[in-house]
PDB file of N, CA and C in Angstrom:
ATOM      1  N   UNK A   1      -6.641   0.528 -25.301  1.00  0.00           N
ATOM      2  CA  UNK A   1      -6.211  -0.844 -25.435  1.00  0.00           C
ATOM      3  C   UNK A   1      -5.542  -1.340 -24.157  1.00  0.00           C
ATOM      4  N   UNK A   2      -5.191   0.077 -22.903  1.00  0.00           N
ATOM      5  CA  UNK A   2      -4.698  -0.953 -22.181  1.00  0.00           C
ATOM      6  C   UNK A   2      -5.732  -1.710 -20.866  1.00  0.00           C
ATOM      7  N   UNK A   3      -6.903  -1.184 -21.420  1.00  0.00           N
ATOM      8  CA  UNK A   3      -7.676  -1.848 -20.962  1.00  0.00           C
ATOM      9  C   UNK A   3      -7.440  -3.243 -20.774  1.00  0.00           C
ATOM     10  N   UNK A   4      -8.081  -3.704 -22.306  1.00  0.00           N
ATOM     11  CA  UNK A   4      -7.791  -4.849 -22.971  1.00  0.00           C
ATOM     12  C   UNK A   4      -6.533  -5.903 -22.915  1.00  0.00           C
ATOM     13  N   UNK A   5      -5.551  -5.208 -23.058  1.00  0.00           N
ATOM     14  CA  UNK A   5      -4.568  -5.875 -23.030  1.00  0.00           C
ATOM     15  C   UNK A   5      -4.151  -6.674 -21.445  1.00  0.00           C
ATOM     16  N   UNK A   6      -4.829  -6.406 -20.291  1.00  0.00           N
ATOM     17  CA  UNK A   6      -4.486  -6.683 -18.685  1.00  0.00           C
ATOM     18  C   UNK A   6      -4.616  -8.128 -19.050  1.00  0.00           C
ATOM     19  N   UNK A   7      -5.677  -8.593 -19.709  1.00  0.00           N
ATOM     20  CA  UNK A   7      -6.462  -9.739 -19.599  1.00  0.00           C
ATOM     21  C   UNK A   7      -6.215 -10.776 -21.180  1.00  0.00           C
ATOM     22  N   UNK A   8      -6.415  -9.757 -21.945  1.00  0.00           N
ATOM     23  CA  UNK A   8      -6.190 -10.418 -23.324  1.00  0.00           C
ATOM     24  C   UNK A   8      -5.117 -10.591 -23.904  1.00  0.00           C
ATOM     25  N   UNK A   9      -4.182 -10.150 -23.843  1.00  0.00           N
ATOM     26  CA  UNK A   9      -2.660 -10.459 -24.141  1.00  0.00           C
ATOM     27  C   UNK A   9      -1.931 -11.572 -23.266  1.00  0.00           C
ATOM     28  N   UNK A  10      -1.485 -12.387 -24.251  1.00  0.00           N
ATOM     29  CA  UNK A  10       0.009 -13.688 -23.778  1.00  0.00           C
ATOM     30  C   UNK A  10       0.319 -13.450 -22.690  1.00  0.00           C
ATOM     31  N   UNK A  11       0.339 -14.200 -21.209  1.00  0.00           N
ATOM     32  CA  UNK A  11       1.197 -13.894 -20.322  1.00  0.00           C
ATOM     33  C   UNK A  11       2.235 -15.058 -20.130  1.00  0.00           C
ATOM     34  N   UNK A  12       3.427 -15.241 -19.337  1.00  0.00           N
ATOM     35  CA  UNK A  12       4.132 -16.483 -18.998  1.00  0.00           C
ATOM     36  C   UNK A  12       5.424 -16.113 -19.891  1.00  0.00           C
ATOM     37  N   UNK A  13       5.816 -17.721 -20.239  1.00  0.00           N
ATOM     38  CA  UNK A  13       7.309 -17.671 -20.730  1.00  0.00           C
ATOM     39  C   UNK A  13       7.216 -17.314 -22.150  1.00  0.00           C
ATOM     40  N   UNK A  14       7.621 -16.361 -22.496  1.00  0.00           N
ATOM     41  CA  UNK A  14       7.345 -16.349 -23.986  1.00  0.00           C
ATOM     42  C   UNK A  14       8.182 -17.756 -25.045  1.00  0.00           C
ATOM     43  N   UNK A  15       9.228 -18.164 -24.428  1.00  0.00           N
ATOM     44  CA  UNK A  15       9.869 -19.076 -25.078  1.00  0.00           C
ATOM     45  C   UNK A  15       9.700 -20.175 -24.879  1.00  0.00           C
ATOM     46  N   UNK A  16       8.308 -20.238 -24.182  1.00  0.00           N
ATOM     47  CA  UNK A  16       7.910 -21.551 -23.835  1.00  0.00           C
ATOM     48  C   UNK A  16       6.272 -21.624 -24.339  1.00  0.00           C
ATOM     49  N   UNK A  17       5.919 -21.771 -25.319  1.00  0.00           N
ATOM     50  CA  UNK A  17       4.475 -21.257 -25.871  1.00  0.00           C
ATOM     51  C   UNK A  17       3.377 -22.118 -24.927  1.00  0.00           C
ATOM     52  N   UNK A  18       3.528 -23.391 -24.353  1.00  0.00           N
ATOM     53  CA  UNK A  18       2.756 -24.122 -23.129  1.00  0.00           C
ATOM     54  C   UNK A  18       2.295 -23.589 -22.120  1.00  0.00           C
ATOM     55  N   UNK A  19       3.370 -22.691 -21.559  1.00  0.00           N
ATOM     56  CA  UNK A  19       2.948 -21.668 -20.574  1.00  0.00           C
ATOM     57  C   UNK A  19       2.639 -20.230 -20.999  1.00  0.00           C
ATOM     58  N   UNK A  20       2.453 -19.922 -22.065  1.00  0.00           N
ATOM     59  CA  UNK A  20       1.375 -19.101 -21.870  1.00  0.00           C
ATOM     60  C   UNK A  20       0.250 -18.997 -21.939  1.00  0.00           C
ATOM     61  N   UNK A  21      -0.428 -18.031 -20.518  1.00  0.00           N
ATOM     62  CA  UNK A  21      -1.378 -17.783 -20.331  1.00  0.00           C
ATOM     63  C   UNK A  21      -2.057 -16.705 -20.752  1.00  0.00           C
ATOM     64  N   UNK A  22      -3.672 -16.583 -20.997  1.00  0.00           N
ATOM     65  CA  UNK A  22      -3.845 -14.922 -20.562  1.00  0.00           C
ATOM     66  C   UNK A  22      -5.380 -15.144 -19.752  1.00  0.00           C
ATOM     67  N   UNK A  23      -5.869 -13.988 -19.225  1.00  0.00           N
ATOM     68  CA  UNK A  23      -7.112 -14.189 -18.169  1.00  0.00           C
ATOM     69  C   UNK A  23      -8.360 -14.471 -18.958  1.00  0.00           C
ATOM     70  N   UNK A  24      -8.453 -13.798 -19.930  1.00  0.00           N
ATOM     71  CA  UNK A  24      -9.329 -13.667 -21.305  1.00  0.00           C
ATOM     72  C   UNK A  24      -8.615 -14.131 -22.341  1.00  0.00           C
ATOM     73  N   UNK A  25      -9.780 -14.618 -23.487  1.00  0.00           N
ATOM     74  CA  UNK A  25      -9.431 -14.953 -24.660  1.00  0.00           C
ATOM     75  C   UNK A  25      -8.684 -14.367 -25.809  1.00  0.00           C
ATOM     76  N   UNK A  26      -7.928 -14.701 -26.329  1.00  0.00           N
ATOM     77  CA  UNK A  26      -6.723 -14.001 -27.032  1.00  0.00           C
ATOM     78  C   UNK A  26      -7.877 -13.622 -27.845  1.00  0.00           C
ATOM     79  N   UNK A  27      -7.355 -12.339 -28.695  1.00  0.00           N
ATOM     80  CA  UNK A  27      -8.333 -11.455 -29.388  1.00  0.00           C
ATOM     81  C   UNK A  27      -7.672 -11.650 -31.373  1.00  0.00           C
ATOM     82  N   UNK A  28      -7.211 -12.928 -31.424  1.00  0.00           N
ATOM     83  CA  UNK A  28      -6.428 -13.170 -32.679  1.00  0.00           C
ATOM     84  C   UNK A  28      -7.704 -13.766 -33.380  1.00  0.00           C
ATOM     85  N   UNK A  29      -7.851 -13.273 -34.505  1.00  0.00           N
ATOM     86  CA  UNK A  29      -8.626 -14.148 -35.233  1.00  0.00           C
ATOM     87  C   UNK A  29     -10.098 -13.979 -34.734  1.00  0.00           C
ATOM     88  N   UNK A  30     -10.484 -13.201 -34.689  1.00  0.00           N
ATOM     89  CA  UNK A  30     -11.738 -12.662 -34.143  1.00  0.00           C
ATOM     90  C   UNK A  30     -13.030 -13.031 -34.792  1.00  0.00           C
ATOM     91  N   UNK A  31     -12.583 -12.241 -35.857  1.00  0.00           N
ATOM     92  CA  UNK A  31     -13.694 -12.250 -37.013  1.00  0.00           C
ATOM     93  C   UNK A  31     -13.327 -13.302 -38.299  1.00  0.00           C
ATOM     94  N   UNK A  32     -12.554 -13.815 -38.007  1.00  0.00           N
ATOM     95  CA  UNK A  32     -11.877 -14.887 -38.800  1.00  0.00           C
ATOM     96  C   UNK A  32     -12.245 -16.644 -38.541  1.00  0.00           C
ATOM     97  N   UNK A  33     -12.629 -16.710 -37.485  1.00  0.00           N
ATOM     98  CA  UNK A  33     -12.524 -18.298 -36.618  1.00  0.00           C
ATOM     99  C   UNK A  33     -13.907 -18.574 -37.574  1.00  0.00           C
ATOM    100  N   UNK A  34     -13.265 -20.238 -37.571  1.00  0.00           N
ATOM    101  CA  UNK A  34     -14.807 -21.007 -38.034  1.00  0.00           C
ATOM    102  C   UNK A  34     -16.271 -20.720 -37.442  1.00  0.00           C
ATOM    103  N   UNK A  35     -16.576 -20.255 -35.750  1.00  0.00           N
ATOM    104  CA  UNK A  35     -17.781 -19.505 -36.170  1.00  0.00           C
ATOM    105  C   UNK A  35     -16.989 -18.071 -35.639  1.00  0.00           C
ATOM    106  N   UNK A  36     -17.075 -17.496 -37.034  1.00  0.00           N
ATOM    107  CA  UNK A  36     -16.649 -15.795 -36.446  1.00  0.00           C
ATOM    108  C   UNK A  36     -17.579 -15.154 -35.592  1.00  0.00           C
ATOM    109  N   UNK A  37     -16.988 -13.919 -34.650  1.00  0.00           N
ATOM    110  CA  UNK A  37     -17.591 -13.050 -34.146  1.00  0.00           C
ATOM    111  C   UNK A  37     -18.088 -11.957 -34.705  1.00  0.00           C
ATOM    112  N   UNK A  38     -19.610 -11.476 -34.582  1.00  0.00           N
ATOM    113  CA  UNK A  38     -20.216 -10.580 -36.067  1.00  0.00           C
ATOM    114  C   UNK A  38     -19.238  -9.063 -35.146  1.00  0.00           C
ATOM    115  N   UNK A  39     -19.045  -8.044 -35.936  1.00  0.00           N
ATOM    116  CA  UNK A  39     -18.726  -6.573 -35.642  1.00  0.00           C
ATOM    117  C   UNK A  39     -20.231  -6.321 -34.328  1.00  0.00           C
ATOM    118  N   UNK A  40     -21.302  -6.472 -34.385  1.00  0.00           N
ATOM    119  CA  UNK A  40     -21.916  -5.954 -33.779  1.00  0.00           C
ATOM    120  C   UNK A  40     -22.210  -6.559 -32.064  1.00  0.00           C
ATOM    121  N   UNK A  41     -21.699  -8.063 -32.691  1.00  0.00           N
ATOM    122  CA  UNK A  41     -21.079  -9.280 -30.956  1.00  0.00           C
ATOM    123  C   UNK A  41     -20.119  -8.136 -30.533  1.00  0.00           C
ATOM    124  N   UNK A  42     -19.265  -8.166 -31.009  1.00  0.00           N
ATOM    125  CA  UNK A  42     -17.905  -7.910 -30.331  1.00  0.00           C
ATOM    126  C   UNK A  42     -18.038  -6.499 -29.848  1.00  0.00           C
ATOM    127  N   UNK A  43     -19.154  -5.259 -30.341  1.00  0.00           N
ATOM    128  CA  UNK A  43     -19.636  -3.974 -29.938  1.00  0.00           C
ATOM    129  C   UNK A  43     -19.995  -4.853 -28.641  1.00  0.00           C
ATOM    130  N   UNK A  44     -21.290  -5.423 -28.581  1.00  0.00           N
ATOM    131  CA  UNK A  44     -21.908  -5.998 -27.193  1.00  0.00           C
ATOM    132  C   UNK A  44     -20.917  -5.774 -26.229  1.00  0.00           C
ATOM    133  N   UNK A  45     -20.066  -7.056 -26.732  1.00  0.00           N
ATOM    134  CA  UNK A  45     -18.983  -7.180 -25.701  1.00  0.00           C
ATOM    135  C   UNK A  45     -18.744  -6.252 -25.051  1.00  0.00           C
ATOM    136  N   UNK A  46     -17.746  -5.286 -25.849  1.00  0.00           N
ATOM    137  CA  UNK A  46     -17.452  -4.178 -25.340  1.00  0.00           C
ATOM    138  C   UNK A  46     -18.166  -3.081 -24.520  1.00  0.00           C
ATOM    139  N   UNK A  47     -19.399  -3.242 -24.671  1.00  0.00           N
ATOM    140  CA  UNK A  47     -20.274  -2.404 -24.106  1.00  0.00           C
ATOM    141  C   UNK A  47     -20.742  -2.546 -23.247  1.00  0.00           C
ATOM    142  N   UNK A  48     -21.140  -3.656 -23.177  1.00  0.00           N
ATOM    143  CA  UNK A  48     -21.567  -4.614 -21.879  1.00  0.00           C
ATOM    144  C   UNK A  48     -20.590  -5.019 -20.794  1.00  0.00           C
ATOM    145  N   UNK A  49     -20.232  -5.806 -21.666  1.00  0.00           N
ATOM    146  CA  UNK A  49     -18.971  -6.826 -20.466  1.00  0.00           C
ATOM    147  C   UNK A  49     -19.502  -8.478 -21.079  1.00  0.00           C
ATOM    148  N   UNK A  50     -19.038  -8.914 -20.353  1.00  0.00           N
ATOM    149  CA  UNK A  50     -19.163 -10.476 -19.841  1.00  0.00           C
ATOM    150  C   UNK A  50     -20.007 -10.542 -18.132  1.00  0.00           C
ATOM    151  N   UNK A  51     -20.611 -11.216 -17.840  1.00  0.00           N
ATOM    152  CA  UNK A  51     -21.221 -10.916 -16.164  1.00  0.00           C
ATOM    153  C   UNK A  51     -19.806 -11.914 -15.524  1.00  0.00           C
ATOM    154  N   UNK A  52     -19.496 -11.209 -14.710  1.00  0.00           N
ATOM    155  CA  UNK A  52     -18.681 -12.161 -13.551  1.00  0.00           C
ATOM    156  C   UNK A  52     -17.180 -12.472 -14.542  1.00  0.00           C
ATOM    157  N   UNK A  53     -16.851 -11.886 -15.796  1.00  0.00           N
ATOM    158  CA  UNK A  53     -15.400 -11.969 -16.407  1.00  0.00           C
ATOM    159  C   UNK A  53     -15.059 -10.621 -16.921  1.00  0.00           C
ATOM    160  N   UNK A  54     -15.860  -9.931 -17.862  1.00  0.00           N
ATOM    161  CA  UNK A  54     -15.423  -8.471 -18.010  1.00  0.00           C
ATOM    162  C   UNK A  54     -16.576  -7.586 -17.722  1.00  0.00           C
ATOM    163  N   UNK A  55     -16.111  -6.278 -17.275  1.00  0.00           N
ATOM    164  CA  UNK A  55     -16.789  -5.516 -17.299  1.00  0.00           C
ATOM    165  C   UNK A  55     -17.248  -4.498 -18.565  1.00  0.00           C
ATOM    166  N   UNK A  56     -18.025  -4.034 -18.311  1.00  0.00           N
ATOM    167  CA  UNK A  56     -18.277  -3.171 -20.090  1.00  0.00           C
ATOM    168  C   UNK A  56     -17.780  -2.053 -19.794  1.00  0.00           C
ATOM    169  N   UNK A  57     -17.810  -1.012 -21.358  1.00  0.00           N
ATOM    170  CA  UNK A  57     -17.159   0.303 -21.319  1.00  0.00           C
ATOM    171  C   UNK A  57     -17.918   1.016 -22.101  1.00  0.00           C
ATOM    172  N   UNK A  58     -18.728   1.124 -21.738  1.00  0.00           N
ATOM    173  CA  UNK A  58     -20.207   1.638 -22.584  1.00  0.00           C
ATOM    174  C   UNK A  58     -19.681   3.023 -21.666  1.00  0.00           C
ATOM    175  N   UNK A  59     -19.661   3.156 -20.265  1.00  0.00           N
ATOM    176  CA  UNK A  59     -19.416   4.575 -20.150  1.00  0.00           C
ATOM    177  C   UNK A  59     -17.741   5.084 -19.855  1.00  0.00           C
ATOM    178  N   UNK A  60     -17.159   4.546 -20.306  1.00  0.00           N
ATOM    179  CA  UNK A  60     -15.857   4.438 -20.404  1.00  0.00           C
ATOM    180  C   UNK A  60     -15.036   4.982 -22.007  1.00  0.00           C
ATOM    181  N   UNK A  61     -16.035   4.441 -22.856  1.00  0.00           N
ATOM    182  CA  UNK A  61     -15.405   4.905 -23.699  1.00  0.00           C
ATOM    183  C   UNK A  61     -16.009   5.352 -25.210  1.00  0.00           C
ATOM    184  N   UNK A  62     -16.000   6.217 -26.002  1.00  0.00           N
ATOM    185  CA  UNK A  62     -16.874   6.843 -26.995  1.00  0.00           C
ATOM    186  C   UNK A  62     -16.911   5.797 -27.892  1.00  0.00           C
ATOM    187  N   UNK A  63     -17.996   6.175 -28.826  1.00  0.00           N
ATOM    188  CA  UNK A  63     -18.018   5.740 -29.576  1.00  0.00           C
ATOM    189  C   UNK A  63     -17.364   5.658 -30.684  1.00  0.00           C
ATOM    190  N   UNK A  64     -16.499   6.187 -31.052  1.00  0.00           N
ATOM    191  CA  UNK A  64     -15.296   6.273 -32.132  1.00  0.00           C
ATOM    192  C   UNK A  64     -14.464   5.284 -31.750  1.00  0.00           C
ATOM    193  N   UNK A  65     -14.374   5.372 -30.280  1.00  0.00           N
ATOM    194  CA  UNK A  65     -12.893   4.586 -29.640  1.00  0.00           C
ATOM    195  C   UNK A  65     -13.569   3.354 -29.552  1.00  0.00           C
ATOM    196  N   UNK A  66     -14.916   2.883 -29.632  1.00  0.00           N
ATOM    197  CA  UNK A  66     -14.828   1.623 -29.905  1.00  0.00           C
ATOM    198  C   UNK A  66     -14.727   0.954 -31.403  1.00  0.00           C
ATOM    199  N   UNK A  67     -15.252   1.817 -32.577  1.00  0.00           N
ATOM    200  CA  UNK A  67     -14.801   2.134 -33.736  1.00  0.00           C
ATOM    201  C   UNK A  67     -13.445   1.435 -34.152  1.00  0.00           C
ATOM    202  N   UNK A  68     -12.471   2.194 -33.796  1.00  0.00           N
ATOM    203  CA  UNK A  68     -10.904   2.370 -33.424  1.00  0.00           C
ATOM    204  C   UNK A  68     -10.437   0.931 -32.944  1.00  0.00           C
ATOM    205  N   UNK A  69     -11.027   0.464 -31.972  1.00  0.00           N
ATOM    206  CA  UNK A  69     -10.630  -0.717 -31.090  1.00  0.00           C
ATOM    207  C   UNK A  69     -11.185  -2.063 -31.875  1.00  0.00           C
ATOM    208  N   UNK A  70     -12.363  -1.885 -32.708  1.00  0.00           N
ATOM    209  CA  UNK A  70     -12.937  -3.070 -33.989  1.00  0.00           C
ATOM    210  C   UNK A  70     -12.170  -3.413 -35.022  1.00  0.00           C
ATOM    211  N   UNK A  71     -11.634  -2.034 -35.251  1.00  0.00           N
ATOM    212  CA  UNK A  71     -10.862  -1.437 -36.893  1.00  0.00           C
ATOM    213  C   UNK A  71      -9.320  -2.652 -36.570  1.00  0.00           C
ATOM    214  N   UNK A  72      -8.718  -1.931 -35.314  1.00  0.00           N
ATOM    215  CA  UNK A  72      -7.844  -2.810 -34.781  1.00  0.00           C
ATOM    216  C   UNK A  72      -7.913  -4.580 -34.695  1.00  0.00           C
ATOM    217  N   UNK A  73      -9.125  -4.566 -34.003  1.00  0.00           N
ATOM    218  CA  UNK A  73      -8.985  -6.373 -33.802  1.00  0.00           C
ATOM    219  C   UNK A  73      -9.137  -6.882 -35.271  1.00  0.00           C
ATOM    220  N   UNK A  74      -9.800  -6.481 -36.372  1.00  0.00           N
ATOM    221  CA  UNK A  74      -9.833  -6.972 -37.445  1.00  0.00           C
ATOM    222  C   UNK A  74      -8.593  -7.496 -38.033  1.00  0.00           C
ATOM    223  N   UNK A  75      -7.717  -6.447 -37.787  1.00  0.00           N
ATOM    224  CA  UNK A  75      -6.071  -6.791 -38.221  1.00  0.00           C
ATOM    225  C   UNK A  75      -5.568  -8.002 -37.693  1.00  0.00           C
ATOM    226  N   UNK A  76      -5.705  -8.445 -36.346  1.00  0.00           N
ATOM    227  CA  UNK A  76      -5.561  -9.548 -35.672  1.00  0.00           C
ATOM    228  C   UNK A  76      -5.362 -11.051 -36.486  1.00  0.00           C
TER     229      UNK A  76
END
């Protein structure tokens, strides 16, 4: 996750919710948003990347641990 978190987590004033930023899209509500992201998008993602915003972790990281990292954003 601390992959993830460089880019996807709140940055700025926390007591100022205007200024915060993050580099990537907050990962809240994932599979929840009016058009949700399917479990098998958000594998892509991860596997792939984004071209020219994220990189993928297809050889970075097993397959359980992306498992693990789905199981997680669901909670979101």
């Amino acid at each position: 996750m601390q992959n993830c978190s460089f880019c996807h987590l709140p940055r700025g004033n926390p007591k100022d919710p205007a200024k915060k930023t993050s580099y990537g899209p907050l990962l809240t509500d994932l599979f929840r948003r009016e058009q949700p992201l399917s479990e098998q998008g958000a594998r892509l993602f991860i596997l792939q990347g984004v071209p020219e915003k994220m990189p993928g972790f297809q050889y970075g990281l097993e397959p359980k641990e992306i498992d693990t990292i789905l199981a997680y954003l669901k909670t979101l």
